[in-house]
Protein backbone atom coordinates (compact mmCIF):
# COMPACT_ATOMS: atom_id res chain seq x y z
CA UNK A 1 0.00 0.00 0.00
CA UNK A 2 1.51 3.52 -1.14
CA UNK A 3 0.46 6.30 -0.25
CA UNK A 4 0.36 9.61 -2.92
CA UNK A 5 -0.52 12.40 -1.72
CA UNK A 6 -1.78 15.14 -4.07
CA UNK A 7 0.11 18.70 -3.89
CA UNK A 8 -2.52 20.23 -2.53
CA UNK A 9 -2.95 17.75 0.12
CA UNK A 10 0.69 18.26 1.07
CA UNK A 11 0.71 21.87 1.15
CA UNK A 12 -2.21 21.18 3.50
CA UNK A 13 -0.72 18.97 5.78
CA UNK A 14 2.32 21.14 6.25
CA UNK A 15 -0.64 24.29 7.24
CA UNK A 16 -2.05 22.49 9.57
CA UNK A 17 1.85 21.47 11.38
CA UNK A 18 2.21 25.31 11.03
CA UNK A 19 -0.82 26.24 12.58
CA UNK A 20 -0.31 23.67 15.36
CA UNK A 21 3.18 24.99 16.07
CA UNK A 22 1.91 28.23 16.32
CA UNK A 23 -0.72 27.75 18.62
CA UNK A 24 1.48 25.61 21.00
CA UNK A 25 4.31 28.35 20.72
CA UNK A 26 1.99 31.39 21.80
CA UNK A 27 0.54 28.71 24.92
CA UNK A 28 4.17 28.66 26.11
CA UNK A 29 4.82 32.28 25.89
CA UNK A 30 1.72 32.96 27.45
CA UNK A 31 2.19 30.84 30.09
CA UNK A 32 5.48 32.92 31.06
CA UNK A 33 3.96 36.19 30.39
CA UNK A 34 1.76 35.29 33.26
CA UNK A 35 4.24 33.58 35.60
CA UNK A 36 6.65 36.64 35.66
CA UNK A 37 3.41 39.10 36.31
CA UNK A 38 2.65 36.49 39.32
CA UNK A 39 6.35 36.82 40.24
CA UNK A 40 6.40 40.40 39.95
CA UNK A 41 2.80 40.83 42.13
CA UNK A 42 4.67 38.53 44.51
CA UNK A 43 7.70 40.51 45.02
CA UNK A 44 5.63 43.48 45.23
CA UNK A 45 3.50 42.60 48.33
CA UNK A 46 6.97 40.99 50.01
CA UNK A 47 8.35 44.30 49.78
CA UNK A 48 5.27 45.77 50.99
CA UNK A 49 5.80 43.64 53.58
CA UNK A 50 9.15 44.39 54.81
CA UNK A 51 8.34 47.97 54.23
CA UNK A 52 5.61 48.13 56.76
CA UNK A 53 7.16 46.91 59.81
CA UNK A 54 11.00 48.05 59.45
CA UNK A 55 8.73 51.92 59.29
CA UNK A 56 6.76 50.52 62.41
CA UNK A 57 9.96 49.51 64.32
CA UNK A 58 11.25 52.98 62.88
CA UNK A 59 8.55 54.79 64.06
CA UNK A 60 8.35 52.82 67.27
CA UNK A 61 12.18 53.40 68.60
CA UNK A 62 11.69 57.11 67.21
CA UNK A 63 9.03 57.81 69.34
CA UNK A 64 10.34 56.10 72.88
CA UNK A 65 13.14 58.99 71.91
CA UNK A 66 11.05 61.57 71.75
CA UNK A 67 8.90 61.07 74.39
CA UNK A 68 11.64 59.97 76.82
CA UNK A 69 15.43 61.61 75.40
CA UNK A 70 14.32 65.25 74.19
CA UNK A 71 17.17 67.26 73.13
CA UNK A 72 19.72 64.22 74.20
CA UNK A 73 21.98 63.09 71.80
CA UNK A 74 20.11 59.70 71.61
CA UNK A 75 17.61 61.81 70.62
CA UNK A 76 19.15 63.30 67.70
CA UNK A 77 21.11 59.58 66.48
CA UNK A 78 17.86 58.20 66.59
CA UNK A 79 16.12 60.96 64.20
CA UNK A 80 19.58 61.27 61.83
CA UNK A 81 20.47 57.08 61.43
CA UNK A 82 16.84 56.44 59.86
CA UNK A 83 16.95 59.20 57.32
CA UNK A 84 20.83 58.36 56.44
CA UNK A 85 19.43 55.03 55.72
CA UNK A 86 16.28 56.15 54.07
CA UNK A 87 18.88 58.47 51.83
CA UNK A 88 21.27 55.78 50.78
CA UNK A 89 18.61 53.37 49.35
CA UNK A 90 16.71 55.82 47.65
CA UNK A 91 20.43 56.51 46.39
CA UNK A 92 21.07 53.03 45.01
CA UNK A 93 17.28 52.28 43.86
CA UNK A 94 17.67 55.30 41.32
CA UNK A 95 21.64 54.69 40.18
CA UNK A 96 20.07 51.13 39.60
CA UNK A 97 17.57 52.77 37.18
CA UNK A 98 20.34 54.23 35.42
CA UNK A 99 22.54 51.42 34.85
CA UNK A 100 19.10 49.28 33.29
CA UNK A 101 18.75 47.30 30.80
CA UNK A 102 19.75 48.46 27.10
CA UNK A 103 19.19 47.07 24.25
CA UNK A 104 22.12 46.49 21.30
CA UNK A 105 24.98 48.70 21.41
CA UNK A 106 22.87 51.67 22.54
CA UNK A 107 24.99 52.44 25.77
């Protein structure tokens, strides 16, 4: 038994591969569209996270100073530390935004 397959019918055949191809190529790049936006949310509510309560322990240790060291010199470390910190990542998190990605030899 031999099989001869008209032109036609081949050109069809090799559509139809295409077409399958396709389809299963977009699924996968779909599929990691929506696992880095997941990853992304994710990373978003950890920092959230860590945001929150280093400011509440902030907040907390700045106010025993206040209420309890006015004019001291605990007083003024305790005001001057957070906002040195505060200051340096706000440094790096915008020289970071510099330094990105780039794409071919556009540098």
């Amino acid at each position: 038994m031999t099989i001869n397959p008209s032109p036609t019918q081949v050109v069809a055949a090799l559509g139809v591969l295409l077409v399958l191809l396709m389809m299963w190529r977009s699924g996968t790049r779909r599929g990691r569209r929506s696992a880095e936006a997941a990853h992304g949310a994710s990373r978003v509510a950890s920092l959230a996270g860590y945001l929150l309560g280093t400011a509440g322990i902030i907040i907390g240790v700045q106010w025993v100073a206040i209420t309890y060291a006015p004019g001291s010199t605990l007083f003024w470390v305790v005001l001057v530390v957070p906002a040195l910190i505060t200051a340096h990542a706000l440094t790096r998190a915008v020289t970071s935004l510099d330094s990105g990605y780039w794409r071919g030899d556009r540098r």
